[in-house]
PDB file of N, CA and C in Angstrom:
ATOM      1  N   UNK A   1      -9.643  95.767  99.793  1.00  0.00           N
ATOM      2  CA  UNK A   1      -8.885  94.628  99.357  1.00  0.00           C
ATOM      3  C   UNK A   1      -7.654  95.096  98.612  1.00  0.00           C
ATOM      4  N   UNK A   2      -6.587  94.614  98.571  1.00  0.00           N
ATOM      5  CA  UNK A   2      -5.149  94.444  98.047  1.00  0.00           C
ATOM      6  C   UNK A   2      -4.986  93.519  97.393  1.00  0.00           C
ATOM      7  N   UNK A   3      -3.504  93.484  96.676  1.00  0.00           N
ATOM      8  CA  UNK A   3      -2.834  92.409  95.786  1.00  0.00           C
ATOM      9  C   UNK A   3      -1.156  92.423  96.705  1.00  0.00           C
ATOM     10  N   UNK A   4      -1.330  91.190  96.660  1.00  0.00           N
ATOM     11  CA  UNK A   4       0.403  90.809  97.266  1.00  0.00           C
ATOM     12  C   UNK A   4       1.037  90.978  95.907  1.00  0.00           C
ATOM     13  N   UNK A   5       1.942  91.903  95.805  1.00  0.00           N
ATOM     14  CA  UNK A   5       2.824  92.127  94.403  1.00  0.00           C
ATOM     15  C   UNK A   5       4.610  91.868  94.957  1.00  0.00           C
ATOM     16  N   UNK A   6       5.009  90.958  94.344  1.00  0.00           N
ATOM     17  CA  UNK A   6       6.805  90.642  94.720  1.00  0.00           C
ATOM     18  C   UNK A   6       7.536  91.163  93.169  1.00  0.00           C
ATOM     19  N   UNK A   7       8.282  91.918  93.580  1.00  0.00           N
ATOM     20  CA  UNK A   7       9.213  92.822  92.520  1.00  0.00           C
ATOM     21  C   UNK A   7      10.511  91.498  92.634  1.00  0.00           C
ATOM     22  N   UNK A   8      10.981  91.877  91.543  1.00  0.00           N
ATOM     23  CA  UNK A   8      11.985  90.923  91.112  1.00  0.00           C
ATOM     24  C   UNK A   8      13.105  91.349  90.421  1.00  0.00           C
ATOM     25  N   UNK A   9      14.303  90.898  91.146  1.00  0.00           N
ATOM     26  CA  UNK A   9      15.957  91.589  90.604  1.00  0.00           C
ATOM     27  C   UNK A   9      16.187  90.153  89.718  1.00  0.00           C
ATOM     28  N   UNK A  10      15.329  89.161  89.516  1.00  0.00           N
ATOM     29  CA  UNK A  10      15.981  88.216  88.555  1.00  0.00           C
ATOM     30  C   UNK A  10      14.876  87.181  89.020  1.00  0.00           C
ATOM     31  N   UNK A  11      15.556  86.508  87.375  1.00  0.00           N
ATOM     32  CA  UNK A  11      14.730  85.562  86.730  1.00  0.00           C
ATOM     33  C   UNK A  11      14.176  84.220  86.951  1.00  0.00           C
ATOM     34  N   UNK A  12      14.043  83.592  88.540  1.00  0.00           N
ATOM     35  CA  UNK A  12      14.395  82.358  88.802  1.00  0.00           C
ATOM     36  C   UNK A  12      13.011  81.463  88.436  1.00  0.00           C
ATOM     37  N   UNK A  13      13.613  80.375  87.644  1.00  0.00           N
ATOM     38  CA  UNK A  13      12.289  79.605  87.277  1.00  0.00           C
ATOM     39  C   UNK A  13      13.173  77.638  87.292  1.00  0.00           C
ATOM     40  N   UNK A  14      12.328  77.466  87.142  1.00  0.00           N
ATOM     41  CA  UNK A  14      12.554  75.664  87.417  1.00  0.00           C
ATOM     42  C   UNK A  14      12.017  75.153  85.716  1.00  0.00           C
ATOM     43  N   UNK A  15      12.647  74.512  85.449  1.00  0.00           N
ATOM     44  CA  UNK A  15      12.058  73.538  83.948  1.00  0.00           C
ATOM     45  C   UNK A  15      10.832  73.352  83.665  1.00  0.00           C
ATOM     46  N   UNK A  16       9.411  73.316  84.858  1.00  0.00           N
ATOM     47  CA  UNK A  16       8.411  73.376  84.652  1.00  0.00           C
ATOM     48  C   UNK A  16       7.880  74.762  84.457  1.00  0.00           C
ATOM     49  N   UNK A  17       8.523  75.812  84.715  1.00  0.00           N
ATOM     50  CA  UNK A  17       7.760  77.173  84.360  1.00  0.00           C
ATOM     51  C   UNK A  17       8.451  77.605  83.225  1.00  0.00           C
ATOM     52  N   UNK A  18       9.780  77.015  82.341  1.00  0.00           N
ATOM     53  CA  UNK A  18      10.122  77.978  81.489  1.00  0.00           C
ATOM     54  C   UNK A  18      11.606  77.755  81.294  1.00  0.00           C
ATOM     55  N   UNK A  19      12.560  77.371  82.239  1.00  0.00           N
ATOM     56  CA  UNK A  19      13.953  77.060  81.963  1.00  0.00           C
ATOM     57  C   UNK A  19      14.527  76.439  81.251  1.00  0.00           C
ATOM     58  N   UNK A  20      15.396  77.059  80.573  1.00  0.00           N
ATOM     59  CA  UNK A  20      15.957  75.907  79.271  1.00  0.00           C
ATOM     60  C   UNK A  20      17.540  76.309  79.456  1.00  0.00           C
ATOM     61  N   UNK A  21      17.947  75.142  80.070  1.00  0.00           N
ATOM     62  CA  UNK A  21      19.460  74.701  79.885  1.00  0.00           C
ATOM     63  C   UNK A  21      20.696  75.190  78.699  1.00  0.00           C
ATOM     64  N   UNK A  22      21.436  75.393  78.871  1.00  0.00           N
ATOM     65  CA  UNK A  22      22.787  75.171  77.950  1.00  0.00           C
ATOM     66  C   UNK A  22      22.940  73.758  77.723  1.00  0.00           C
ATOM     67  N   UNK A  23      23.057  73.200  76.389  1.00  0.00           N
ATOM     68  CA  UNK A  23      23.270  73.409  75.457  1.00  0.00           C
ATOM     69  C   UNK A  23      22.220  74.483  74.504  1.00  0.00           C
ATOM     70  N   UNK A  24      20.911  74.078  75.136  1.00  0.00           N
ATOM     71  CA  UNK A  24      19.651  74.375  74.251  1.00  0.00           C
ATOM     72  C   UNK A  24      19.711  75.538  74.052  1.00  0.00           C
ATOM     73  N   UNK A  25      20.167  76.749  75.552  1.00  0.00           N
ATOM     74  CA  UNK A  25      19.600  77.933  75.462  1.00  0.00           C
ATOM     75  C   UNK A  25      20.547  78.510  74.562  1.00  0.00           C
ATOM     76  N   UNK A  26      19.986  79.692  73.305  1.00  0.00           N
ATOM     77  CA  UNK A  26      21.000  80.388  72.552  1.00  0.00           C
ATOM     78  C   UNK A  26      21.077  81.728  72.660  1.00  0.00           C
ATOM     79  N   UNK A  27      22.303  82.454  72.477  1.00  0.00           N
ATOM     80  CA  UNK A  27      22.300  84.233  72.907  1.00  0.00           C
ATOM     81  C   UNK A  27      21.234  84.444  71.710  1.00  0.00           C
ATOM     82  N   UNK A  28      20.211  85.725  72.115  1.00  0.00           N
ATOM     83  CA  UNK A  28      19.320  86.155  70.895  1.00  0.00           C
ATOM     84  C   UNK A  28      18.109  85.517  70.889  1.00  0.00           C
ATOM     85  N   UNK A  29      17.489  83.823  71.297  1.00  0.00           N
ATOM     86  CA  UNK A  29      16.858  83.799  71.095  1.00  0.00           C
ATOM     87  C   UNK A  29      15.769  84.405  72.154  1.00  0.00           C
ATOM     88  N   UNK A  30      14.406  84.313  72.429  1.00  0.00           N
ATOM     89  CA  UNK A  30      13.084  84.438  73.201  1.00  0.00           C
ATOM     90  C   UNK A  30      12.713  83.131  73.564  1.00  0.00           C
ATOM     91  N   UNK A  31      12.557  83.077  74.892  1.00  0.00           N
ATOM     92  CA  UNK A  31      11.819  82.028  75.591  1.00  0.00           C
ATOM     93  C   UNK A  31      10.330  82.320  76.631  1.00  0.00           C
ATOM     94  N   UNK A  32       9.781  81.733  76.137  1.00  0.00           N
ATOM     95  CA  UNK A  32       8.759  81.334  77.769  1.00  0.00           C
ATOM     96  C   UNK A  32       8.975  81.542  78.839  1.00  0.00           C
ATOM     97  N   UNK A  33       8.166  81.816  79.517  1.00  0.00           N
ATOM     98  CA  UNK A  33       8.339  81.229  81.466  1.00  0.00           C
ATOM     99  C   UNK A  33       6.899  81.695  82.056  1.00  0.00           C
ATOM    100  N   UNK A  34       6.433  80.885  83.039  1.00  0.00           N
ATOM    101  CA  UNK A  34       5.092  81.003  83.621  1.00  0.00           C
ATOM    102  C   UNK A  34       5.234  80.981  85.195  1.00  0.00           C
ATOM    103  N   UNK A  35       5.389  81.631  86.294  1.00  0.00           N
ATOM    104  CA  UNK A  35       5.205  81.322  87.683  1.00  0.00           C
ATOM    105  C   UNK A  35       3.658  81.656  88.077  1.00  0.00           C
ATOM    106  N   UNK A  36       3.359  81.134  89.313  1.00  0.00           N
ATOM    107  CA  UNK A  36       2.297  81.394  90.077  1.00  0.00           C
ATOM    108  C   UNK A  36       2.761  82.446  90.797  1.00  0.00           C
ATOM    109  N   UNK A  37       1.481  83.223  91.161  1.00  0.00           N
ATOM    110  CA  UNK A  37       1.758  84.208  91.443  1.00  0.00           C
ATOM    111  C   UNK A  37       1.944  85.552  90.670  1.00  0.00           C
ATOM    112  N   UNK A  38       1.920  86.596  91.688  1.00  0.00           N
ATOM    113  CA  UNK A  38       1.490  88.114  91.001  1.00  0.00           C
ATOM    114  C   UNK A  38       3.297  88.768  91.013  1.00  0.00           C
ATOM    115  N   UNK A  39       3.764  88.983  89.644  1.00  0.00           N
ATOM    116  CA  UNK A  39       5.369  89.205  89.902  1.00  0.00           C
ATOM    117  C   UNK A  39       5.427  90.200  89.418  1.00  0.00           C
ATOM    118  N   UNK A  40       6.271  91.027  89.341  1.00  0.00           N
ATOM    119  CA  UNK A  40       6.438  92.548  88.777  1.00  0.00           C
ATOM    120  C   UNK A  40       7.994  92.615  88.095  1.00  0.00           C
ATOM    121  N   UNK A  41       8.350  92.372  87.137  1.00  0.00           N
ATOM    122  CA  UNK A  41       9.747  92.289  86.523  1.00  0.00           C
ATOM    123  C   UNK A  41      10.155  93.592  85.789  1.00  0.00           C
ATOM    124  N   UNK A  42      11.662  93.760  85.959  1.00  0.00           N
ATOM    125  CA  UNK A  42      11.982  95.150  85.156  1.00  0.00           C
ATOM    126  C   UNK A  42      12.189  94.739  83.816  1.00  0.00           C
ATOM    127  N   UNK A  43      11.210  95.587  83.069  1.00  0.00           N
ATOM    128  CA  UNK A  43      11.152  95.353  81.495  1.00  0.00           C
ATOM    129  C   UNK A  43      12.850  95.879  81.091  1.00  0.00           C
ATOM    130  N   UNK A  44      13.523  95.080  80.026  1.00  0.00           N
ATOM    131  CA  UNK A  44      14.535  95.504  79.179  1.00  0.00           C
ATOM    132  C   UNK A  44      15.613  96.185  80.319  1.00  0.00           C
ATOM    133  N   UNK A  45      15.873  95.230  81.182  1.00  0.00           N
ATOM    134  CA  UNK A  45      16.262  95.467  82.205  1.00  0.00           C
ATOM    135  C   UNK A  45      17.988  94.385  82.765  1.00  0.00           C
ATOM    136  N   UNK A  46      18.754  94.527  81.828  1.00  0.00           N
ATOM    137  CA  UNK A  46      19.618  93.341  82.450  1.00  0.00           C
ATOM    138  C   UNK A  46      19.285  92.560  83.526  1.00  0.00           C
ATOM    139  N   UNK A  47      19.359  90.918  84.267  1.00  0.00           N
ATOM    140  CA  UNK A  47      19.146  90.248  85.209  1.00  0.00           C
ATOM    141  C   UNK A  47      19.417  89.165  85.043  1.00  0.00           C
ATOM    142  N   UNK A  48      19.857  88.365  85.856  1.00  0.00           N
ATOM    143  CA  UNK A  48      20.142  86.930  86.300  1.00  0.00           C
ATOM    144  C   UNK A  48      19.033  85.804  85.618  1.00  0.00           C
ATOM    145  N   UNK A  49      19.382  84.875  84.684  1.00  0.00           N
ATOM    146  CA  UNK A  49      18.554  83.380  84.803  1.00  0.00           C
ATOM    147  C   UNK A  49      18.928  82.837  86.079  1.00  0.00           C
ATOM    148  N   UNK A  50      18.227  82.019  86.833  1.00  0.00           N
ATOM    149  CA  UNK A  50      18.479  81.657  87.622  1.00  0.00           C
ATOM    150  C   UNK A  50      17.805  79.883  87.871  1.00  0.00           C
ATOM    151  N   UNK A  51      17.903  78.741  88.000  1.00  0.00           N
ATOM    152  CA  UNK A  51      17.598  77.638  88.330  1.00  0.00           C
ATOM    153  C   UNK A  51      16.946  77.511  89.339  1.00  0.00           C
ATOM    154  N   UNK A  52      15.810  77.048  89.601  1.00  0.00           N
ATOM    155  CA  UNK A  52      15.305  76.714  91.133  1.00  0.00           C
ATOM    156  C   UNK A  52      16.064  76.384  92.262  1.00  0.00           C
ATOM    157  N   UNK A  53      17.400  75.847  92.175  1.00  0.00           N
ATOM    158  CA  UNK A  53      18.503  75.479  93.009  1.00  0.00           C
ATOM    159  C   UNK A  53      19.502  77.069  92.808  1.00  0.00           C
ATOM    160  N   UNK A  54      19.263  78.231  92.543  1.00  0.00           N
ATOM    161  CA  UNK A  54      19.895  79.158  92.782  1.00  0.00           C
ATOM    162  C   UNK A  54      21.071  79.274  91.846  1.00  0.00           C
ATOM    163  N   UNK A  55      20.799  78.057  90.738  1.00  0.00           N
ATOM    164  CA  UNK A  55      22.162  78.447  89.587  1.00  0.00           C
ATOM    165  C   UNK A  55      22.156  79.121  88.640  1.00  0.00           C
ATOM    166  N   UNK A  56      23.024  80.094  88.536  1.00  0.00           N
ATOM    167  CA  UNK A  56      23.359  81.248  87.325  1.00  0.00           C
ATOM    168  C   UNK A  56      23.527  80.542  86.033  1.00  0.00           C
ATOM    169  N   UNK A  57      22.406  80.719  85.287  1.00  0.00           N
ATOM    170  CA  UNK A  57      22.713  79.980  84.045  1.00  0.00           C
ATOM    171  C   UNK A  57      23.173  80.720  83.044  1.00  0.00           C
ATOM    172  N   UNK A  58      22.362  82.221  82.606  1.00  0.00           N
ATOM    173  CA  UNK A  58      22.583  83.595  81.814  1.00  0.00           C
ATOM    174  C   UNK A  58      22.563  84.838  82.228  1.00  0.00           C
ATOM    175  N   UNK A  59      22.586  85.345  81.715  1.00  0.00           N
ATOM    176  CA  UNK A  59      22.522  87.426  81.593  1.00  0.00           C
ATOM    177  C   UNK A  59      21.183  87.412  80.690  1.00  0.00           C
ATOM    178  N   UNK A  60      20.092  88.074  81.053  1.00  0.00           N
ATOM    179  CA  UNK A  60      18.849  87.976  80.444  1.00  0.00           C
ATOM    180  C   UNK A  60      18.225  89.186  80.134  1.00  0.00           C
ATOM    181  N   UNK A  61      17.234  89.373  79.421  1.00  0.00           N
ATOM    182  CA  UNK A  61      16.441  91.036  79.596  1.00  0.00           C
ATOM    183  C   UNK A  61      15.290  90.296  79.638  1.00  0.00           C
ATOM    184  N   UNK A  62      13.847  90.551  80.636  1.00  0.00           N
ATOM    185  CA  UNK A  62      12.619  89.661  80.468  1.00  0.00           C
ATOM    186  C   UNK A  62      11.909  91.358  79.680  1.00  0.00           C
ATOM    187  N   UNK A  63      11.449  91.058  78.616  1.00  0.00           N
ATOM    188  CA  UNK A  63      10.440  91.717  77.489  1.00  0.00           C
ATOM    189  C   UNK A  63       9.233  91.867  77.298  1.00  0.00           C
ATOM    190  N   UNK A  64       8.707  90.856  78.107  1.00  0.00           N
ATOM    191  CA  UNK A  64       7.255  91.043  77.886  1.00  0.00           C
ATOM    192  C   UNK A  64       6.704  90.449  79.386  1.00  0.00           C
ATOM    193  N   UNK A  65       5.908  91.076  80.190  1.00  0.00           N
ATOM    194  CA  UNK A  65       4.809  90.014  81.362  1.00  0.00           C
ATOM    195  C   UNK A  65       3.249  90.379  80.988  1.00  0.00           C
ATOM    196  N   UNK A  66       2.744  89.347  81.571  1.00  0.00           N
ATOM    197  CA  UNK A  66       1.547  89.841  81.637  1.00  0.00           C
ATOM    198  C   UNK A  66       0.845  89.093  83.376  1.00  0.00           C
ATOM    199  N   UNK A  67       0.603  89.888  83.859  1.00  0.00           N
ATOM    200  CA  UNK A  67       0.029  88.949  85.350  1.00  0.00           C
ATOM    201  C   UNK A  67      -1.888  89.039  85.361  1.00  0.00           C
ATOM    202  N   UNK A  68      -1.960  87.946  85.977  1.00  0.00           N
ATOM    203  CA  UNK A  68      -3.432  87.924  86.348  1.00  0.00           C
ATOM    204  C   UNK A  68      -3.418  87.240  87.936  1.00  0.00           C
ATOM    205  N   UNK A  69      -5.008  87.141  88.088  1.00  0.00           N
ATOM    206  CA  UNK A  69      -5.057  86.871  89.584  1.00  0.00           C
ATOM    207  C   UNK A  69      -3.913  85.879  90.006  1.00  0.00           C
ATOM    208  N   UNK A  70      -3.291  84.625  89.720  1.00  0.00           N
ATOM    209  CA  UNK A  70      -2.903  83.587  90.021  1.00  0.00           C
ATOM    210  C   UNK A  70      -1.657  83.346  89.261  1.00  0.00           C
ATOM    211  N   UNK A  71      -1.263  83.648  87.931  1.00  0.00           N
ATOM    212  CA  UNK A  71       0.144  83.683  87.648  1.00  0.00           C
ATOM    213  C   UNK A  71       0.674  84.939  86.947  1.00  0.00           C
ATOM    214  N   UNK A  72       2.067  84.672  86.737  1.00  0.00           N
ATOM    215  CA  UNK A  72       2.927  85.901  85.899  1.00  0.00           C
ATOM    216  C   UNK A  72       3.314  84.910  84.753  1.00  0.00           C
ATOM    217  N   UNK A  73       3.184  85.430  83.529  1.00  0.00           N
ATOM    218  CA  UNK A  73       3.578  84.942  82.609  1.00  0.00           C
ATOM    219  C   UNK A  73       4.611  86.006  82.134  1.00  0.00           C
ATOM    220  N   UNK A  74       5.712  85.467  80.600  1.00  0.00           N
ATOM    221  CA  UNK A  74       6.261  86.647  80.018  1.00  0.00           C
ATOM    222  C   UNK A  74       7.360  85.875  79.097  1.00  0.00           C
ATOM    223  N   UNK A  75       8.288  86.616  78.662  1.00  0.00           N
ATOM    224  CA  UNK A  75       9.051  86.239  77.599  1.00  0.00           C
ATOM    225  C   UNK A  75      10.532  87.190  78.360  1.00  0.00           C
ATOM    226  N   UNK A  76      11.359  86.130  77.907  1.00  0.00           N
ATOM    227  CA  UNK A  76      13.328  86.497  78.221  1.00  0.00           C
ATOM    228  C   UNK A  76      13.790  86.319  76.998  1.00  0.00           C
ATOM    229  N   UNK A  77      14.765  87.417  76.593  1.00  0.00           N
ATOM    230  CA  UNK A  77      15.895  87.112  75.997  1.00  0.00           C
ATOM    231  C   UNK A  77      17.093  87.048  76.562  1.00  0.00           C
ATOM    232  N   UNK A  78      18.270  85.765  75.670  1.00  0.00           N
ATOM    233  CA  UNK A  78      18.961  85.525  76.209  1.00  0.00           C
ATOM    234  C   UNK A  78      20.284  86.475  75.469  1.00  0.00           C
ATOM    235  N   UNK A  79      21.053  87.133  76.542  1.00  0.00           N
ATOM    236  CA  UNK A  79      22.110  88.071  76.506  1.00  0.00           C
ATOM    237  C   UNK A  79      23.335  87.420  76.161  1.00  0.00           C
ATOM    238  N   UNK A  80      23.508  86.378  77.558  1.00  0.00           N
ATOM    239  CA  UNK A  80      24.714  85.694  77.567  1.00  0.00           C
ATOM    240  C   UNK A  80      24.505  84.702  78.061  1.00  0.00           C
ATOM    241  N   UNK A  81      24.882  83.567  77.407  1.00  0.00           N
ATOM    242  CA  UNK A  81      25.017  82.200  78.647  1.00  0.00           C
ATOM    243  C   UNK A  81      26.120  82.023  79.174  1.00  0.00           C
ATOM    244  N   UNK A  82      25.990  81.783  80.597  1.00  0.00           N
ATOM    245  CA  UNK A  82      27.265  81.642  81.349  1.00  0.00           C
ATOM    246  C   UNK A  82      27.973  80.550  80.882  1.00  0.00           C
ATOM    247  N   UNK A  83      29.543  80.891  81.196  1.00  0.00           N
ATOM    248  CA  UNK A  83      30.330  79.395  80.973  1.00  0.00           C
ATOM    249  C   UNK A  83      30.642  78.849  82.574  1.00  0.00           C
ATOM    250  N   UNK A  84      31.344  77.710  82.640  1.00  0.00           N
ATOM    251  CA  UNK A  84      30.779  77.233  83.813  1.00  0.00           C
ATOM    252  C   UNK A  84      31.804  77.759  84.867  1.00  0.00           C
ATOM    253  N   UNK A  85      32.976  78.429  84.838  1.00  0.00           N
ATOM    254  CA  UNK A  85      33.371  79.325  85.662  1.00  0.00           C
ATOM    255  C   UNK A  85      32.846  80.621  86.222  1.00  0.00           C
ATOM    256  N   UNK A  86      32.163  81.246  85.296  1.00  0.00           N
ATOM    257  CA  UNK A  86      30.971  82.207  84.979  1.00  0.00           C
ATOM    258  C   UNK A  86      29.738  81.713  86.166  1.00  0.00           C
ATOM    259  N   UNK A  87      29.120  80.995  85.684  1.00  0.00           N
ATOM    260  CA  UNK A  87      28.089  80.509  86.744  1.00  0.00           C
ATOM    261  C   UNK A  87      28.441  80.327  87.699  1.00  0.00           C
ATOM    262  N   UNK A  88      29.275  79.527  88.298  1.00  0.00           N
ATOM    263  CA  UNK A  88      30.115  78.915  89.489  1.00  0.00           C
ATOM    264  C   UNK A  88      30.441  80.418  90.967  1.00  0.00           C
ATOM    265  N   UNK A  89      30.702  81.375  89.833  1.00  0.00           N
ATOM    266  CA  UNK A  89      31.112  82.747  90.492  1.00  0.00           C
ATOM    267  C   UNK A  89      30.002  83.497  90.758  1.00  0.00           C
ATOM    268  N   UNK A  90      28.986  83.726  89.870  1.00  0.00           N
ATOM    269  CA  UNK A  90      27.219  83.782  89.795  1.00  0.00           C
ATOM    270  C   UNK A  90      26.866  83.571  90.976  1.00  0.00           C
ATOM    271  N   UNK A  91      26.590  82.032  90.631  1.00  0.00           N
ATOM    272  CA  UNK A  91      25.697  81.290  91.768  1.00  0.00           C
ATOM    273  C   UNK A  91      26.187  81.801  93.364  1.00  0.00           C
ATOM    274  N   UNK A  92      27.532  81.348  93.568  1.00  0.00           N
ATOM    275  CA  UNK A  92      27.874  81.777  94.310  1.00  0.00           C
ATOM    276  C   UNK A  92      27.693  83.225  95.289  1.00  0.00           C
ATOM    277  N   UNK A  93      27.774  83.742  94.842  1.00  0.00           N
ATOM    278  CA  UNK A  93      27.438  85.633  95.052  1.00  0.00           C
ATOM    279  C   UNK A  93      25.334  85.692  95.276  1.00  0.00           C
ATOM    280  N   UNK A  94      24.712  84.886  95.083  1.00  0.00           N
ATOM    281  CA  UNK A  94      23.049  84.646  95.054  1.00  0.00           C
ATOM    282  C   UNK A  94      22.901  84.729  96.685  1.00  0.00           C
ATOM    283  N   UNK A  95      21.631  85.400  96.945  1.00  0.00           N
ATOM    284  CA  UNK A  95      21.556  85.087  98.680  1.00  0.00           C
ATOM    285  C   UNK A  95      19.796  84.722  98.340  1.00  0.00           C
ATOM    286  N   UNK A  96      19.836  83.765  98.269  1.00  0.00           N
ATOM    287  CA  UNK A  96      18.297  82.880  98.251  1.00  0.00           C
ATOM    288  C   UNK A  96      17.731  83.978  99.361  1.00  0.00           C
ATOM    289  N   UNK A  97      16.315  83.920  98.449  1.00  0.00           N
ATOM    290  CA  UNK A  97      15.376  84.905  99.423  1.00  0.00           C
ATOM    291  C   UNK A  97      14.940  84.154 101.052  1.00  0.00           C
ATOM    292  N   UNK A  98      14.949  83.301 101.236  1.00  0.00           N
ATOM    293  CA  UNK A  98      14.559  82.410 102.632  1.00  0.00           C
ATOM    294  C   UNK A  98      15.711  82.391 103.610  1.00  0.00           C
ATOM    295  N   UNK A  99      16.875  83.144 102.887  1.00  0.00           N
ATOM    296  CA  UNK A  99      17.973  83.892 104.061  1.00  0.00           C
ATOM    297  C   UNK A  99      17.710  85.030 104.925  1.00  0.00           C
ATOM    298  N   UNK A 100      17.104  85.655 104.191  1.00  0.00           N
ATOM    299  CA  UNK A 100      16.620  87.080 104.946  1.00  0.00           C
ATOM    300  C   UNK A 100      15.197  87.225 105.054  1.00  0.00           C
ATOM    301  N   UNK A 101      14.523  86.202 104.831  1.00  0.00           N
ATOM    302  CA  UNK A 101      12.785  86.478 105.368  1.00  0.00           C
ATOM    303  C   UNK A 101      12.362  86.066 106.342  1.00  0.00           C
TER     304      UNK A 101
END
């Protein structure tokens, strides 16, 4: 028996696992995030926030995971929040994984 393990160049989560918007989000602080699934993230690692719709929200480092059978949990700090020219150029440059699978 095996584990399906997906490595990850960035951070993409939706409001129900962990995303917190600009105004809210602040450089410095630590946030949440929970996906399903077995994820493998680069610790202290610069990377993309990312929106379930593929939008660049920050510049992040994720600090802590912990995975078990069924989800990845962990903690981000926030580096930089994009401004909205910033994101716009972000988002843009993203190639959603369901392009190339």
């Amino acid at each position: 028996m095996g584990s399906l393990w997906s490595q990850q160049g960035c951070l993409k989560i939706s409001l129900a696992q962990g995303l917190i918007r600009p105004p809210k989000l602040k450089v410095g602080k630590i946030y949440d995030f929970k996906k399903a699934g077995q994820r493998l993230y680069m610790i202290d690692t610069p990377m993309d926030l990312l929106s379930d719709k593929w939008e660049a929200i920050a510049k992040i480092l994720v600090t802590e995971i912990t995975v078990n059978q069924k989800h990845t949990s962990g903690k981000y700090r926030v580096l930089k929040v994009y401004n909205p020219e910033e994101a716009a150029v972000i988002s843009a440059s993203q190639v959603p994984y369901y392009k190339f699978r």
